[in-house]
N, C-alpha and C. Protein backbone atom coordinates (compact mmCIF):
# COMPACT_ATOMS: atom_id res chain seq x y z
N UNK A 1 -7.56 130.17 25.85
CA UNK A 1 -7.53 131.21 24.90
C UNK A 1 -6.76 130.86 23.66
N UNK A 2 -5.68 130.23 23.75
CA UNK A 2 -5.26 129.42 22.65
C UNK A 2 -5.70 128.45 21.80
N UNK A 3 -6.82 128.31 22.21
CA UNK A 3 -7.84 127.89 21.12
C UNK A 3 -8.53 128.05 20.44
N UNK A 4 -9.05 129.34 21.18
CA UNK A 4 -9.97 130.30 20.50
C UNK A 4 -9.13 131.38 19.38
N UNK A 5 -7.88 131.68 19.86
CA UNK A 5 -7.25 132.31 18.82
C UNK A 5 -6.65 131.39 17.85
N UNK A 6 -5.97 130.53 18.03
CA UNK A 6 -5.72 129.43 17.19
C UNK A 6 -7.06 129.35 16.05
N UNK A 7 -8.09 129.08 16.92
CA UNK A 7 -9.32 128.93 15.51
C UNK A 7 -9.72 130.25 14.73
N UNK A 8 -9.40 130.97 15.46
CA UNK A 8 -10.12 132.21 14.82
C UNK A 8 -9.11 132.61 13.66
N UNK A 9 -7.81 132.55 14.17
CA UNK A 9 -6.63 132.56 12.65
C UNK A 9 -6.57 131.79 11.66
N UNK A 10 -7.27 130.31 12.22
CA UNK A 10 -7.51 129.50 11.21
C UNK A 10 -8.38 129.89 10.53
N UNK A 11 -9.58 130.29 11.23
CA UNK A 11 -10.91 130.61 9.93
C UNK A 11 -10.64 131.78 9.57
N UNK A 12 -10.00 132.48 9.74
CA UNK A 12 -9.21 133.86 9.03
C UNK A 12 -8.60 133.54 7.88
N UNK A 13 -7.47 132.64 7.97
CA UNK A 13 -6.14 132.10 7.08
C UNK A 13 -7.20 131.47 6.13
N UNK A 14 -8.24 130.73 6.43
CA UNK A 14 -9.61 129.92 5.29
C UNK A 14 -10.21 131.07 5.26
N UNK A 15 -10.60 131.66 5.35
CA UNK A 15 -11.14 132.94 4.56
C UNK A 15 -10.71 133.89 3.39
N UNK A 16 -9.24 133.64 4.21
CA UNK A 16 -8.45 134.17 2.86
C UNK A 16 -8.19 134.09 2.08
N UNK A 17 -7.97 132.30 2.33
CA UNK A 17 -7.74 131.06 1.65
C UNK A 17 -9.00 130.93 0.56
N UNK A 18 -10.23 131.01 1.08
CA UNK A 18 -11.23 130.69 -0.32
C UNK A 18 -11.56 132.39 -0.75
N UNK A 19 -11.11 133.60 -0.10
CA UNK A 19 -11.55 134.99 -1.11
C UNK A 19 -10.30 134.65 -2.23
N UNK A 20 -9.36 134.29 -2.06
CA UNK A 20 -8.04 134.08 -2.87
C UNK A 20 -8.58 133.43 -4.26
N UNK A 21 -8.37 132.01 -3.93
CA UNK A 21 -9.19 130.99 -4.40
C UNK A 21 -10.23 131.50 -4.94
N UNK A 22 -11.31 132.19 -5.00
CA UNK A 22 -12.18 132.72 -5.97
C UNK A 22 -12.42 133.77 -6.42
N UNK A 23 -11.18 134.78 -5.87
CA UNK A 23 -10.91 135.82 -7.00
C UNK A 23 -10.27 135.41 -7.61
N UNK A 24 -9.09 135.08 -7.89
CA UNK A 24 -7.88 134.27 -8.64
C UNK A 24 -7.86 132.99 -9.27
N UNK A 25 -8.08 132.08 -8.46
CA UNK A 25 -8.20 130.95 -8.89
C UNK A 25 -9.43 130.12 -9.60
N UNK A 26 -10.34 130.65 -9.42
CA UNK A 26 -11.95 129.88 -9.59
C UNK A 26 -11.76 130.31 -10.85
N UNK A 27 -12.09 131.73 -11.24
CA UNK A 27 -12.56 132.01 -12.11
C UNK A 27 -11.77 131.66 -13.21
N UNK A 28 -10.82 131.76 -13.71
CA UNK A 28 -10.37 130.88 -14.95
C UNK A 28 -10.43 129.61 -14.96
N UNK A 29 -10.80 128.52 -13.63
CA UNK A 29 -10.57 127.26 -13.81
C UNK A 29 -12.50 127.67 -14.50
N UNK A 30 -13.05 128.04 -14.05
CA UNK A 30 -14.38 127.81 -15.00
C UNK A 30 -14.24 128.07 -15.85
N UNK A 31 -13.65 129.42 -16.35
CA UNK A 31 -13.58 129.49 -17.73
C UNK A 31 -12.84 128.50 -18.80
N UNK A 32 -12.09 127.77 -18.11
CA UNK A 32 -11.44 126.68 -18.79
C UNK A 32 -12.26 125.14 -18.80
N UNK A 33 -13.17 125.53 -17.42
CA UNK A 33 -14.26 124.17 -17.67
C UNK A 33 -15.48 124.53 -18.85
N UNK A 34 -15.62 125.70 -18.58
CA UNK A 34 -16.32 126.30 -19.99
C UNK A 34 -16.08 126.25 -21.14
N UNK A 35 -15.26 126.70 -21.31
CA UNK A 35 -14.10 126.24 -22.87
C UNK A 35 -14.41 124.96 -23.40
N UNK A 36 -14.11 124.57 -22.24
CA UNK A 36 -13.62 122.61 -22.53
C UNK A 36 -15.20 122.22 -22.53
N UNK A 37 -16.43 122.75 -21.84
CA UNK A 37 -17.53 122.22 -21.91
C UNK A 37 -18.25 122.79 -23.67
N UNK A 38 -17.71 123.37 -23.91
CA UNK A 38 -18.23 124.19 -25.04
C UNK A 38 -17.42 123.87 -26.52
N UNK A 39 -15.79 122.88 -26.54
CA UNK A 39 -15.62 122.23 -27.22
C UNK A 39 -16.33 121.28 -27.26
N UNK A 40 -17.13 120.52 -26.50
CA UNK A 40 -17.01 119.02 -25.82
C UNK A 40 -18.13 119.18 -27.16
N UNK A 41 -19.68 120.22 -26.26
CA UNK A 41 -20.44 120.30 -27.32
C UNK A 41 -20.72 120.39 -28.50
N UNK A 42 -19.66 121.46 -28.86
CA UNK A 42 -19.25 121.42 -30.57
C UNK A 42 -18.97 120.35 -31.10
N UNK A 43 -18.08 119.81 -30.46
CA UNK A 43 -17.67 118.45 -31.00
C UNK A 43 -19.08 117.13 -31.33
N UNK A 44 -19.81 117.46 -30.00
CA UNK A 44 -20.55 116.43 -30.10
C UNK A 44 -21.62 116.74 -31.16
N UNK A 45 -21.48 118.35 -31.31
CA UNK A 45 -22.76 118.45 -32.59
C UNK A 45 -22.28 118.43 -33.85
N UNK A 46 -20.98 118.72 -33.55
CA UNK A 46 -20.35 118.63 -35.03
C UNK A 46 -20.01 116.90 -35.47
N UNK A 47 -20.12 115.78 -34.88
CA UNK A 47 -20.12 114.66 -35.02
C UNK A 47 -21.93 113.98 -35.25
N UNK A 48 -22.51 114.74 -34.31
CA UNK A 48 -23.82 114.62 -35.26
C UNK A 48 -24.17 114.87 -36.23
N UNK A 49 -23.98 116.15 -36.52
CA UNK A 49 -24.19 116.50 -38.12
C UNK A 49 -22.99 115.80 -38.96
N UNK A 50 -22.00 115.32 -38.59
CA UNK A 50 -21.17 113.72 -39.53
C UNK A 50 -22.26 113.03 -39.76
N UNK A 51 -22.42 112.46 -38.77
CA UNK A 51 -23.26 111.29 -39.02
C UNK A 51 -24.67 111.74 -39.84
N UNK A 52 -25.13 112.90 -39.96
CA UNK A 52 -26.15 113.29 -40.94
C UNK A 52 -25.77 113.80 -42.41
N UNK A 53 -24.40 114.01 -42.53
CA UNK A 53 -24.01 114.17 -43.66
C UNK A 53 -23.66 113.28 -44.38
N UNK A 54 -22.81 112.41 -43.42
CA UNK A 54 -22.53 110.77 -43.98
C UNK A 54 -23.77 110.11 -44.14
N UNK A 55 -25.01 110.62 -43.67
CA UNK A 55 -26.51 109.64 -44.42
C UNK A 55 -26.82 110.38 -45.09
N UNK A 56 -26.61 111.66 -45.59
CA UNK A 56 -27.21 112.21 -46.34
C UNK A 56 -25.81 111.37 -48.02
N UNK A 57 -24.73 111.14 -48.16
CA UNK A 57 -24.10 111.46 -48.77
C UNK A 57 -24.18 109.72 -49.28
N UNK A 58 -24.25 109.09 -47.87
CA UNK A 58 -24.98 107.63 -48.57
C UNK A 58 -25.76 107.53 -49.73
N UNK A 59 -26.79 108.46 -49.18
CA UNK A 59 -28.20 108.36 -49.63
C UNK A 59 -27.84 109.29 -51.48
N UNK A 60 -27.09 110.12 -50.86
CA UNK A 60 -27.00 110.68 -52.43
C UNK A 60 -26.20 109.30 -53.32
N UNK A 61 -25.09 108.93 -52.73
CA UNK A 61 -24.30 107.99 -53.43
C UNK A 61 -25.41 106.85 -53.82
N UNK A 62 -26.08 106.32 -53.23
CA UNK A 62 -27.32 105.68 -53.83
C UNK A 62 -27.60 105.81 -54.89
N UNK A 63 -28.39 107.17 -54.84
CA UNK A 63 -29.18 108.21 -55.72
C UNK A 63 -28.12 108.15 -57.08
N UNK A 64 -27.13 108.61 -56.82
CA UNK A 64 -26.02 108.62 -58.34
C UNK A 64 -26.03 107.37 -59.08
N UNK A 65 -25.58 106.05 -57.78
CA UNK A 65 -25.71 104.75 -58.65
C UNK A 65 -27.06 104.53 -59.16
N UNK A 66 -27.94 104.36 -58.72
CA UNK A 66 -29.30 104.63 -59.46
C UNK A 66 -29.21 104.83 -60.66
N UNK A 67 -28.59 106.44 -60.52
CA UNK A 67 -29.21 107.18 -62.12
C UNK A 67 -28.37 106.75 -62.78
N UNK A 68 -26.71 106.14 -62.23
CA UNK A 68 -25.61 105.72 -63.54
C UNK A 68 -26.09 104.74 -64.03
N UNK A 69 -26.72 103.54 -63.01
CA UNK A 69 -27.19 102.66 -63.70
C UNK A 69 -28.30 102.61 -64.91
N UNK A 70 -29.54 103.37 -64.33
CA UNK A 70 -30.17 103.75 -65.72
C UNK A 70 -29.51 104.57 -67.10
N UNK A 71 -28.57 105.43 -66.34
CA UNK A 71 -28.37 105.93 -67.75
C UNK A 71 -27.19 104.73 -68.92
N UNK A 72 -26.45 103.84 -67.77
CA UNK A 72 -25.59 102.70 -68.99
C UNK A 72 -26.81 102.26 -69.08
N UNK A 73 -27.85 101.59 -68.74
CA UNK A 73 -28.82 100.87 -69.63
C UNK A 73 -29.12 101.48 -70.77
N UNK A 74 -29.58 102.88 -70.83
CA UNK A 74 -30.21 103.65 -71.54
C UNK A 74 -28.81 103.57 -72.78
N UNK A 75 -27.75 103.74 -72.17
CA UNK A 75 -26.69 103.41 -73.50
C UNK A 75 -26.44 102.31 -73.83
N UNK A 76 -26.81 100.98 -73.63
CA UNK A 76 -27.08 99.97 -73.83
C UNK A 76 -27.62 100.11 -74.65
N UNK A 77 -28.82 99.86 -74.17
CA UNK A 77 -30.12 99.91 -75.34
C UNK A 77 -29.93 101.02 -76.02
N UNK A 78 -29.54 101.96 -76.42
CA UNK A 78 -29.15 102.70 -77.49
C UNK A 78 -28.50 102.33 -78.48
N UNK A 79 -27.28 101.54 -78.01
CA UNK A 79 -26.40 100.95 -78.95
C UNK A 79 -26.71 99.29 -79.03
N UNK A 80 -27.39 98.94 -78.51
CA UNK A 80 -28.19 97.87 -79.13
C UNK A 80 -29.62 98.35 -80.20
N UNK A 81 -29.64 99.39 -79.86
CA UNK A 81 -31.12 100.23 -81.05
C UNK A 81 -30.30 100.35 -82.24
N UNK A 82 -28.78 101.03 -82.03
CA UNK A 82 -27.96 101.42 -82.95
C UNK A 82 -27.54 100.32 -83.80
N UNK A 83 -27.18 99.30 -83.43
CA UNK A 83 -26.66 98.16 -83.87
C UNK A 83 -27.69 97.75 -84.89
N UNK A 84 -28.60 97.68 -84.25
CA UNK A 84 -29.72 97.09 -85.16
C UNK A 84 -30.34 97.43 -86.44
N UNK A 85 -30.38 99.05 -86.24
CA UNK A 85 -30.44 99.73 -87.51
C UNK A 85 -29.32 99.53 -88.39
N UNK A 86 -28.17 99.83 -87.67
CA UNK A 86 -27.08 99.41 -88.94
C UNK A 86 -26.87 97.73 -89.47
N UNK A 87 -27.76 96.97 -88.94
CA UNK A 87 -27.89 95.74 -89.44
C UNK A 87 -28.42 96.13 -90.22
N UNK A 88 -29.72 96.41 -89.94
CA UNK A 88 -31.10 96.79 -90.85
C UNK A 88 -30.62 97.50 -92.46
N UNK A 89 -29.91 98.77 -92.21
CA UNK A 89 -29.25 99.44 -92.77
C UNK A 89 -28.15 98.83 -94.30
N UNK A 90 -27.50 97.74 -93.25
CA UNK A 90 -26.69 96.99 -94.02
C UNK A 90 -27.61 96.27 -94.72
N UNK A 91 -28.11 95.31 -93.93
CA UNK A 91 -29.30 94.71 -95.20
C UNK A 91 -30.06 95.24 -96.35
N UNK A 92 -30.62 96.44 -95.91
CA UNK A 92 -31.39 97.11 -97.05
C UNK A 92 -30.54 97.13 -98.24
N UNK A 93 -28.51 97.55 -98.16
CA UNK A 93 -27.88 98.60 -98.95
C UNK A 93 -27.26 97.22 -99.48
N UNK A 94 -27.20 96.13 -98.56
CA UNK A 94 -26.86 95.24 -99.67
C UNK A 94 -28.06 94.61 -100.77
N UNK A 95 -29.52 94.17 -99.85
CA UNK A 95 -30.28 94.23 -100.90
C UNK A 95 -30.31 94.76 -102.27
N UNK A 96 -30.07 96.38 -101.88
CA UNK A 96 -30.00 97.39 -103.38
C UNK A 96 -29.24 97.12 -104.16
N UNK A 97 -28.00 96.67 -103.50
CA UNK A 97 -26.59 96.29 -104.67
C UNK A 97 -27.22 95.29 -105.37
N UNK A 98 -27.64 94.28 -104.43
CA UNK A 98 -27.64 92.73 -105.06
C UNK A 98 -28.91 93.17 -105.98
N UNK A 99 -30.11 93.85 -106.16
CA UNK A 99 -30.89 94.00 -106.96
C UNK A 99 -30.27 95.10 -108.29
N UNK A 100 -29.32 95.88 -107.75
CA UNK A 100 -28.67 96.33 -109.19
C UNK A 100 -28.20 95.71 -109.63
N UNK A 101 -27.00 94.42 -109.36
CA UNK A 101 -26.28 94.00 -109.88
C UNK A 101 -26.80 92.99 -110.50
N UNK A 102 -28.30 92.38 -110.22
CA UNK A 102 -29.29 91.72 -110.96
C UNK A 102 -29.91 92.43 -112.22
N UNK A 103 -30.10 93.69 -112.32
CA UNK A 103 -30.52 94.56 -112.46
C UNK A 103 -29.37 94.37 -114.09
N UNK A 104 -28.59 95.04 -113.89
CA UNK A 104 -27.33 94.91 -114.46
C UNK A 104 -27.09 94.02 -115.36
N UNK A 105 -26.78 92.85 -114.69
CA UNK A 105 -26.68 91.37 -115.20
C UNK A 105 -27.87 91.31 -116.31
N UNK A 106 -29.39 91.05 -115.74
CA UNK A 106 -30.40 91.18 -116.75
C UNK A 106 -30.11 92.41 -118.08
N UNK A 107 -29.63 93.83 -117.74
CA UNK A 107 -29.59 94.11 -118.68
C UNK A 107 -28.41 93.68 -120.10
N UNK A 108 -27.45 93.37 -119.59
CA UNK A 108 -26.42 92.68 -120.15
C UNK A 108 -26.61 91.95 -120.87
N UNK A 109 -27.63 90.57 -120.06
CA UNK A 109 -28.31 89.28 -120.65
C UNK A 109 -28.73 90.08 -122.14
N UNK A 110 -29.86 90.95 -121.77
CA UNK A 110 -30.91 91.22 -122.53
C UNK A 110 -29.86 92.12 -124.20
N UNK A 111 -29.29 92.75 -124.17
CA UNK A 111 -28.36 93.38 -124.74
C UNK A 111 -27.19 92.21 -125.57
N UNK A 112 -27.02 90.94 -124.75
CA UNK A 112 -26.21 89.91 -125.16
C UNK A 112 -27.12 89.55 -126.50
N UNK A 113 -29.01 89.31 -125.89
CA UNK A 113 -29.13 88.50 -126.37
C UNK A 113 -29.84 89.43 -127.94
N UNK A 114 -29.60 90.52 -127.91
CA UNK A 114 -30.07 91.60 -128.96
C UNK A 114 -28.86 91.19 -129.96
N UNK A 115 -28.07 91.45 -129.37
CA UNK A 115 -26.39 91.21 -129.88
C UNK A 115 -26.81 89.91 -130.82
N UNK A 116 -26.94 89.19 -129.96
CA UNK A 116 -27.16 87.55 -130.73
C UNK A 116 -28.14 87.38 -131.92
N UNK A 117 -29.44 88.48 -131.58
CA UNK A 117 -30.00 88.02 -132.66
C UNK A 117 -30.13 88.65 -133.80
N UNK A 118 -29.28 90.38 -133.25
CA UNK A 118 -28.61 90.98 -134.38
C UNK A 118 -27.77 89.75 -135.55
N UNK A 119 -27.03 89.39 -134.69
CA UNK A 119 -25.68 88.27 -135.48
C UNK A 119 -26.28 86.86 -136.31
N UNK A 120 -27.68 86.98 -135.38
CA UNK A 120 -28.43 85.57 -136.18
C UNK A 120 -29.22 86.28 -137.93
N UNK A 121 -29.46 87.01 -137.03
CA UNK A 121 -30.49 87.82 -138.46
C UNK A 121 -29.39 88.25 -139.70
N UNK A 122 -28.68 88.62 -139.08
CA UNK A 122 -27.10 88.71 -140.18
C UNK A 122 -27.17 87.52 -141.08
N UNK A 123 -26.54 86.61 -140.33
CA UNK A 123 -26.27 85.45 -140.98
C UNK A 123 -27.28 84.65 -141.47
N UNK A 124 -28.84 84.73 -141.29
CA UNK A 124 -29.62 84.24 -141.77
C UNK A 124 -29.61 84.76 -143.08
N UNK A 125 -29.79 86.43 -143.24
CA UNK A 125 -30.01 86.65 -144.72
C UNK A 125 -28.68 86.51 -145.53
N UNK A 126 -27.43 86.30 -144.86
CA UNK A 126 -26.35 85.97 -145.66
C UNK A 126 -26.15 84.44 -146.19
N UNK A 127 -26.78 83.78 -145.17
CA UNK A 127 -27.78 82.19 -145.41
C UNK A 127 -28.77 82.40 -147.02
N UNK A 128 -29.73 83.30 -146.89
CA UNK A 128 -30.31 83.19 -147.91
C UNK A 128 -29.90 83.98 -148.67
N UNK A 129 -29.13 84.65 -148.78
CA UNK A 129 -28.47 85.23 -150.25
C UNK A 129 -27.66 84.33 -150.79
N UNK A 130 -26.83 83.38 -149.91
CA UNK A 130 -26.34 82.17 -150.54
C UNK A 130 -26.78 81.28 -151.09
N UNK A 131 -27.78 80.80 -150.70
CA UNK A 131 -29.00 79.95 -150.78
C UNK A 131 -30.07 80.63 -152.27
N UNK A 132 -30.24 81.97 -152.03
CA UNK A 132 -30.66 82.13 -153.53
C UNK A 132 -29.74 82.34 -154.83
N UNK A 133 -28.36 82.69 -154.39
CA UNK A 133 -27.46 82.68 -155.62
C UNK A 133 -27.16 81.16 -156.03
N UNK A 134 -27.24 80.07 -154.91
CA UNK A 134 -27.27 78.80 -155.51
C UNK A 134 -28.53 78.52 -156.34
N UNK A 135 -29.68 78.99 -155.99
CA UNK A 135 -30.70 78.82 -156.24
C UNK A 135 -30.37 79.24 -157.79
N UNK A 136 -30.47 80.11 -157.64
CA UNK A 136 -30.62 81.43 -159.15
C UNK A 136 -29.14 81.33 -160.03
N UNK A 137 -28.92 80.81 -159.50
CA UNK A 137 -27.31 79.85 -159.87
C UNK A 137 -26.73 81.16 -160.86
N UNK A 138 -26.73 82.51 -160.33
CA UNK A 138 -26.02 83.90 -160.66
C UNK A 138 -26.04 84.86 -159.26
N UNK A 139 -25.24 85.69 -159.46
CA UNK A 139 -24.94 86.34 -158.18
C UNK A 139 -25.99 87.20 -157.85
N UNK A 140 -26.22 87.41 -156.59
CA UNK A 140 -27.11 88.42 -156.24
C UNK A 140 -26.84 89.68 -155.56
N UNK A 141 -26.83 90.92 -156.47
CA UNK A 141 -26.31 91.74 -155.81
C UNK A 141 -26.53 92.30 -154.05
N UNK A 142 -26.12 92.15 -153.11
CA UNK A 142 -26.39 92.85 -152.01
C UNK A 142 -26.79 94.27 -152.04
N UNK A 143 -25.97 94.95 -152.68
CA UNK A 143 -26.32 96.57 -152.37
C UNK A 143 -27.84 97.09 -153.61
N UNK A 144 -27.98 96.39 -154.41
CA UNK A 144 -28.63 96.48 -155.65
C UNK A 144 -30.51 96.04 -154.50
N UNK A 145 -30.27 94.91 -154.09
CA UNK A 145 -31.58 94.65 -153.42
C UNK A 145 -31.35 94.35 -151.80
N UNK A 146 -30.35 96.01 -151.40
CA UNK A 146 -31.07 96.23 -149.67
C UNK A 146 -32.09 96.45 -149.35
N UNK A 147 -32.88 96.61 -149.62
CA UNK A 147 -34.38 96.81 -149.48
C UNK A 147 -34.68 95.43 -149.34
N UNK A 148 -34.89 94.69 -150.21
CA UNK A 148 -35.00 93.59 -150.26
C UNK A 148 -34.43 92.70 -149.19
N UNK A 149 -33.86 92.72 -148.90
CA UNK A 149 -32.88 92.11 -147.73
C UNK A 149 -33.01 92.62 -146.22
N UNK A 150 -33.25 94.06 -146.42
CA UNK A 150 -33.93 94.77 -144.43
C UNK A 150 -35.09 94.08 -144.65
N UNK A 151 -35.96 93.84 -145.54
CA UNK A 151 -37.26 93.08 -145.33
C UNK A 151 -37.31 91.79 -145.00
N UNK A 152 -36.48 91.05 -145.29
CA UNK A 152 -36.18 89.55 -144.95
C UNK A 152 -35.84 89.31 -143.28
N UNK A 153 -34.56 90.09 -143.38
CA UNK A 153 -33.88 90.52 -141.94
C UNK A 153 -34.77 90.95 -140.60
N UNK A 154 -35.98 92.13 -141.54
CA UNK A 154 -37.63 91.90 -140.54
C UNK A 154 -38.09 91.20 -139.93
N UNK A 155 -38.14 90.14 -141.07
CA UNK A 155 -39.26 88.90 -140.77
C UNK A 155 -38.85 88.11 -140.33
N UNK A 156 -37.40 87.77 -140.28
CA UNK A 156 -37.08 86.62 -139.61
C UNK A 156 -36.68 87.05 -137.93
C-alpha cells in the first residue's frame, strides 16, 4: 500500500506541480517567448528593408553622380562656349579699334597731306610773285591782284 499511496501523492504533488506551472509560470514565459519572437521578426524585417533602402539609396547615389556629372560637363562646355565668344568678342572689338585707328591715321594722313598742299600752293604763288616781280623787275602788288593770284593758286 505504500506504493500505491506513495504514487498517487506523487502524481498529485505533479499535478500540482504542472496546474502551478501553467497557471503561473507558462504563461508569461510565452509571453516573453513572444515578445522576443516578435522582436526577432521586426528586427529581421526591419534589416530587410536596410538592405532595400541601402539599394535603393545606392541606386539613387548613382543617379545623383550621373546627373552631377552631366551637369559639370554641361558647365564645362558652357564656359568653354563662354570663353570662346569672349575670344571671338575680343577679336571683333580689337579688329574695330585697329580699323579706327587706321581709320584715324588715314584721316590725319589725308588732312597732313591737304595741310601740305595748302603750304605748297602758298609758296608756289609766293614763288611766282617773286619770280614775276623779278621778271617785271617792279613790285607786284599782292592785295591789288588777289584775284589774280586765287586763280594761279587754282591751277596749280
Amino acid at each position: 500500500m505504500n506504493i500505491n499511496l506513495t504514487l498517487i501523492m506523487q502524481a498529485a504533488a505533479f499535478a500540482a506541480f504542472i496546474w502551478f506551472t501553467a497557471k503561473f509560470v507558462w504563461p508569461p514565459l510565452m509571453r516573453a517567448v513572444e515578445t522576443r519572437q516578435k522582436q526577432i521578426a521586426d528586427g529581421l524585417a526591419a534589416a530587410d528593408e536596410g538592405r532595400k533602402s541601402l539599394a535603393n539609396a545606392e541606386k539613387r547615389i548613382a543617379d545623383l553622380m550621373g546627373e552631377a556629372r552631366t551637369k559639370a560637363s554641361e558647365i564645362v562646355a558652357q564656359g568653354e562656349k563662354f570663353r570662346q565668344e569672349t575670344v571671338e568678342q575680343a577679336k571683333a572689338e580689337a579688329k574695330a579699334e585697329a580699323d579706327r585707328i587706321v581709320a584715324a591715321a588715314k584721316a590725319e594722313i589725308a588732312q597732313e597731306i591737304a595741310r601740305a598742299k595748302e603750304d605748297l600752293r602758298h609758296q608756289v604763288s609766293s614763288l611766282a610773285v617773286a619770280g614775276a616781280e623779278k621778271i617785271l623787275k617792279r613790285e607786284v602788288d599782292a592785295k591789288a591782284h588777289a584775284d589774280l593770284l586765287a586763280d594761279i593758286q587754282r591751277q596749280v
